[in-house]
C-alpha atoms as a PDB file:
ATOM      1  CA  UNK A   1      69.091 159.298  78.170  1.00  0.00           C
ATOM      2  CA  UNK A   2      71.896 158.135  75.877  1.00  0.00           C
ATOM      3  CA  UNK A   3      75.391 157.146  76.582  1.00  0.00           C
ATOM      4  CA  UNK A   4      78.043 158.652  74.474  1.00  0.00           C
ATOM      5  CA  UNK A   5      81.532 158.675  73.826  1.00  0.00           C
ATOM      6  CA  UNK A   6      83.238 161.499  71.481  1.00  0.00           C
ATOM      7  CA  UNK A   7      86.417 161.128  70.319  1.00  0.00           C
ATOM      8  CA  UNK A   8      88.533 164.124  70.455  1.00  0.00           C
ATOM      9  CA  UNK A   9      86.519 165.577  72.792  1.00  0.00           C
ATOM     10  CA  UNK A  10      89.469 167.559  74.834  1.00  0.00           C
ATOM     11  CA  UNK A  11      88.693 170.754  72.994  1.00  0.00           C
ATOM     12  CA  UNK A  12      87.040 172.730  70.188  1.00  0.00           C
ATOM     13  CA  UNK A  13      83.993 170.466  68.688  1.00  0.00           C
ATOM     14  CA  UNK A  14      84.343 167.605  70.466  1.00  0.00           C
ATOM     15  CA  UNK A  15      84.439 169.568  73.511  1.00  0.00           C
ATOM     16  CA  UNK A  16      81.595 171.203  72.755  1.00  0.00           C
ATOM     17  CA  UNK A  17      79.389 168.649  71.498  1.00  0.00           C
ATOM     18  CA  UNK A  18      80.000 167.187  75.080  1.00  0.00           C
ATOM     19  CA  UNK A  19      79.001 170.256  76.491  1.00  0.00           C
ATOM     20  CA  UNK A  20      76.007 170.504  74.961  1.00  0.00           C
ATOM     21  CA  UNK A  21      74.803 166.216  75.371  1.00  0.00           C
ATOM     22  CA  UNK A  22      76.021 166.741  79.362  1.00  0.00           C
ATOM     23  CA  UNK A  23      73.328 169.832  79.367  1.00  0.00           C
ATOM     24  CA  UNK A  24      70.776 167.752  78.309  1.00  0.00           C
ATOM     25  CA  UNK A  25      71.500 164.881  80.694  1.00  0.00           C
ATOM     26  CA  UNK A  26      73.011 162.394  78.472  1.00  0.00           C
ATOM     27  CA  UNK A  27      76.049 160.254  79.581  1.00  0.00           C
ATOM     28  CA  UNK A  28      78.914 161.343  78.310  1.00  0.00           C
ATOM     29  CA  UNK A  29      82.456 159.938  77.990  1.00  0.00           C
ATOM     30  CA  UNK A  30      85.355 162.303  76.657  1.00  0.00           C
ATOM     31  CA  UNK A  31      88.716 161.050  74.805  1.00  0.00           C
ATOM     32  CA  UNK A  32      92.185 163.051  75.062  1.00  0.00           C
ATOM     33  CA  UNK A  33      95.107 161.979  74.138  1.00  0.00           C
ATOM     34  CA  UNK A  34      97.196 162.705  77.014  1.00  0.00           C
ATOM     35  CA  UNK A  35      97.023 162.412  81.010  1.00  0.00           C
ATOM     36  CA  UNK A  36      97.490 166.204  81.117  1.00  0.00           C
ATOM     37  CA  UNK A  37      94.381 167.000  77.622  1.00  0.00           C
ATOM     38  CA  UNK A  38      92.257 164.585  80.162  1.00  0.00           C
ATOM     39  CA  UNK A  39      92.019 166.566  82.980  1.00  0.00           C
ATOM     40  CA  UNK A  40      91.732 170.068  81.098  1.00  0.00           C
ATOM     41  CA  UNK A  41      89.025 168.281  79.432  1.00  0.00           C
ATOM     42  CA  UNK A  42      87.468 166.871  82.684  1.00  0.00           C
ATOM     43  CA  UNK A  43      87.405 170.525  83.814  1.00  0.00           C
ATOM     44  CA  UNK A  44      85.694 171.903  81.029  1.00  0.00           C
ATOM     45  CA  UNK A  45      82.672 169.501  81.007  1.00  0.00           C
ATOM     46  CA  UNK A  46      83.030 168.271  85.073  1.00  0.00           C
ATOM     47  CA  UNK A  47      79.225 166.758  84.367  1.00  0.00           C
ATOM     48  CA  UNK A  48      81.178 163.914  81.770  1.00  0.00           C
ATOM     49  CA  UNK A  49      81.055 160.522  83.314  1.00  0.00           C
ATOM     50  CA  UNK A  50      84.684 159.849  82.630  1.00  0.00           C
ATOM     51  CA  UNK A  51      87.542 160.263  79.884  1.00  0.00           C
ATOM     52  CA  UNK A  52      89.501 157.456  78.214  1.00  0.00           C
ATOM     53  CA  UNK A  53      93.009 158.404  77.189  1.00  0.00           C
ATOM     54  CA  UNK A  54      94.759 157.328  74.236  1.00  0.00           C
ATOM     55  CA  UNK A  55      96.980 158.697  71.454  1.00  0.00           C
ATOM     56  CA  UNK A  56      95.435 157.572  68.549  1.00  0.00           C
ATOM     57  CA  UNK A  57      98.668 157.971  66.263  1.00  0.00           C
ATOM     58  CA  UNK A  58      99.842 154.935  68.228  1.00  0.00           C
ATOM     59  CA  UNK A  59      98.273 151.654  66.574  1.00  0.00           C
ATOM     60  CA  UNK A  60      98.711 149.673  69.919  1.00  0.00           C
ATOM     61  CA  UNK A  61      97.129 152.762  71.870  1.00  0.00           C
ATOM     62  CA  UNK A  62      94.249 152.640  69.663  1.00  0.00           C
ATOM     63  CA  UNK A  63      93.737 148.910  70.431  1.00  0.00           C
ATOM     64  CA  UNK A  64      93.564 149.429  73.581  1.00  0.00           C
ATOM     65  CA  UNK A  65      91.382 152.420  73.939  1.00  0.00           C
ATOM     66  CA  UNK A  66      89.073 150.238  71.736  1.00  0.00           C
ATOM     67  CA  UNK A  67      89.232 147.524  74.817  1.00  0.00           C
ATOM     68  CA  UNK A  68      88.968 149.667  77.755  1.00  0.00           C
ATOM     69  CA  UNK A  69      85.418 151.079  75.764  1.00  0.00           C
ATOM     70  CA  UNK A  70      84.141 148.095  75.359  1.00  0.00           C
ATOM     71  CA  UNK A  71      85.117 147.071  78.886  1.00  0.00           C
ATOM     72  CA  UNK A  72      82.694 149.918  79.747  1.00  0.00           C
ATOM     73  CA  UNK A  73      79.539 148.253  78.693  1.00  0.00           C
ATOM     74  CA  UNK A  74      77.560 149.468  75.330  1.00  0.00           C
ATOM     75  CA  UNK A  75      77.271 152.888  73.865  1.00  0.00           C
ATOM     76  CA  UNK A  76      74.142 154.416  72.226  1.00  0.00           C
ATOM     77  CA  UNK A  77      76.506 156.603  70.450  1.00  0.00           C
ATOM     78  CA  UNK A  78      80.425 156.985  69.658  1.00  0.00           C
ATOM     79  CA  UNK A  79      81.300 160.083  67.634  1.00  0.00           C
ATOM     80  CA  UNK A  80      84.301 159.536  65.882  1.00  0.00           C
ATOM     81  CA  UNK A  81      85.564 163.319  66.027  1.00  0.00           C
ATOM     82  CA  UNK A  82      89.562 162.824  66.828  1.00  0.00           C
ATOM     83  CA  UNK A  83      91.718 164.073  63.917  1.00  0.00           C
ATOM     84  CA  UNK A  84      94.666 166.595  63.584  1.00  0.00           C
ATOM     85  CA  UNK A  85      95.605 169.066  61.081  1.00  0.00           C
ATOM     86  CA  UNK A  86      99.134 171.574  60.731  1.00  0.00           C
ATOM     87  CA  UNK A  87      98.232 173.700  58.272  1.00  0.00           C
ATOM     88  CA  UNK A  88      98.417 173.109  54.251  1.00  0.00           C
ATOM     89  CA  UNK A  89     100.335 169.788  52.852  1.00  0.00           C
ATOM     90  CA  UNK A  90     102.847 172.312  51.241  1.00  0.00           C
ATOM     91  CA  UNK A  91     103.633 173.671  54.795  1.00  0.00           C
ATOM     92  CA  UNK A  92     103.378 170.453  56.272  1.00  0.00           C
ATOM     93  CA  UNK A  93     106.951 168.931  57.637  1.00  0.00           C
ATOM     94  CA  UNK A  94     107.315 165.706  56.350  1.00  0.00           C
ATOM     95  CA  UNK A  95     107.817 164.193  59.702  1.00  0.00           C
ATOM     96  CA  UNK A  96     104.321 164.699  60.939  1.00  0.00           C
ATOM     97  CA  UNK A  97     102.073 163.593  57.301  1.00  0.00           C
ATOM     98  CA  UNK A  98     102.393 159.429  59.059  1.00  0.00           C
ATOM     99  CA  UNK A  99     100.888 160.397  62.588  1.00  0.00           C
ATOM    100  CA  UNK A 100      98.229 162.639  60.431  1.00  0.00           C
ATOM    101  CA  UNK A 101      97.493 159.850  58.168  1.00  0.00           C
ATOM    102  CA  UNK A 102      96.992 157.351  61.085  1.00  0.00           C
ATOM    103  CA  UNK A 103      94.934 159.728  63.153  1.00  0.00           C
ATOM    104  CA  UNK A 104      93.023 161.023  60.303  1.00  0.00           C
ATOM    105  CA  UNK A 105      92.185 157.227  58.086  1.00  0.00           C
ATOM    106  CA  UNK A 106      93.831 154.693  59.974  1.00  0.00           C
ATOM    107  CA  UNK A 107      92.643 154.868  63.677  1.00  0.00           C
ATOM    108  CA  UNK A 108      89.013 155.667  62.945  1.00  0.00           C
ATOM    109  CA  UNK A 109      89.065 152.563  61.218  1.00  0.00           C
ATOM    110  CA  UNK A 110      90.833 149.843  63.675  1.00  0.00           C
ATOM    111  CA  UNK A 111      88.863 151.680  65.994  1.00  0.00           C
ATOM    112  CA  UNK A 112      85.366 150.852  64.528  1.00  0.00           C
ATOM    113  CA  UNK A 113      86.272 147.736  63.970  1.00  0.00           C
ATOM    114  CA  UNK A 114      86.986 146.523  67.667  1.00  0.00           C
ATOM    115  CA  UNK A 115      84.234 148.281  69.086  1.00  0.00           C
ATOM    116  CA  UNK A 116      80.858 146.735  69.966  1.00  0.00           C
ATOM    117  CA  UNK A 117      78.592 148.170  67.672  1.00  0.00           C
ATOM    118  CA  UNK A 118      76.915 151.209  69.282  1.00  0.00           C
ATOM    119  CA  UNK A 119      73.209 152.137  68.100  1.00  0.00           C
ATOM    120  CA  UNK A 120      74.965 154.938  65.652  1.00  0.00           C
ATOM    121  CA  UNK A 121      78.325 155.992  65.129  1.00  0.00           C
ATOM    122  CA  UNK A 122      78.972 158.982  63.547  1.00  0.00           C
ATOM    123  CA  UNK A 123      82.303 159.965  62.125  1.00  0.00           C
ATOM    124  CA  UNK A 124      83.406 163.471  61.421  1.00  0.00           C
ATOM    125  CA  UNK A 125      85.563 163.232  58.605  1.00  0.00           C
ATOM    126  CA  UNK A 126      86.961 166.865  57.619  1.00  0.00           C
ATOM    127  CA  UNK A 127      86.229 170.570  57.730  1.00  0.00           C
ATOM    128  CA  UNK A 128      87.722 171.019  53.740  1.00  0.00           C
ATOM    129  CA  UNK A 129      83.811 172.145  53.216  1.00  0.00           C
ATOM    130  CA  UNK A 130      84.733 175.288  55.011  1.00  0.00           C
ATOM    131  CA  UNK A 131      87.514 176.116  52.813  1.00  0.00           C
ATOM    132  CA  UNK A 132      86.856 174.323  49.609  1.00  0.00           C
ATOM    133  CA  UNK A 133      85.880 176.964  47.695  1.00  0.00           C
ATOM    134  CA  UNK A 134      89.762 178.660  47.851  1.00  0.00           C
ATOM    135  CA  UNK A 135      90.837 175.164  47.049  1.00  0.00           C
ATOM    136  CA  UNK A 136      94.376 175.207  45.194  1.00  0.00           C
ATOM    137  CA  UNK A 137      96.472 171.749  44.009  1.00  0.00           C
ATOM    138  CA  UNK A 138      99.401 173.851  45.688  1.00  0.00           C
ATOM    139  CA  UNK A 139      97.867 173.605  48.535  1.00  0.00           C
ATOM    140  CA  UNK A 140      97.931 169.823  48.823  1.00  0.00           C
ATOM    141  CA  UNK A 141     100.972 169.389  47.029  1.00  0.00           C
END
């Protein structure tokens, strides 16, 4: 069986894509970005093997994270799933587009980079395919 991490895995698809690898008796490894996300996490899928915590808006935190993984030994698989969203850019306070931006582009990347290589990583980049179709320029803007 494989040995995964997921990234965001303290709730909705992360969460459930751990779920469902646990079921079929891979080992799995869970990321949250707080003490408190870890354990609700832990108690949602009790069959992962552990969960790393880390907030990736925090450069140094991602570092790290990316140290204590490797520490681990090597992955078959690290889904790349972390990423936040509050609503449309327009509705957006300016105080929270930086920690979006680093969760969202820069994190993945200075994560990836540290890691070993696993067999595959796979990086889930957005869910705008849900909602492209109502796409407006206000929206962003």
């Amino acid at each position: 069986m494989a040995r995964i991490l997921i990234t965001g895995s303290a709730d909705s698809f992360g969460l459930e894509t751990a779920r469902q690898l646990v079921q079929r008796k891979h080992t799995v490894y869970l990321h949250a970005q707080s003490d408190k996300r870890a354990a609700e996490a832990k108690a949602a899928c009790p069959g992962a093997a552990g969960v790393f915590v880390a907030d990736l808006s925090n450069v140094s935190e991602t570092k790290k994270l990316a140290e204590e993984v490797n520490a681990t030994g090597d992955f078959d698989a690290i889904i790349l799933n972390a990423g936040m969203l509050h609503g449309t850019f327009r509705k957006t306070a300016d105080t929270v587009i930086p920690a979006m931006v680093v969760v969202n582009v820069l994190a993945p990347y200075i994560f990836a980079s540290l890691l070993n290589p696993p067999r595959r990583l796979i990086i889930i980049s957005s869910q705008l395919h849900r909602d492209a179709t109502n796409l407006s320029a206000d929206d962003i803007f």
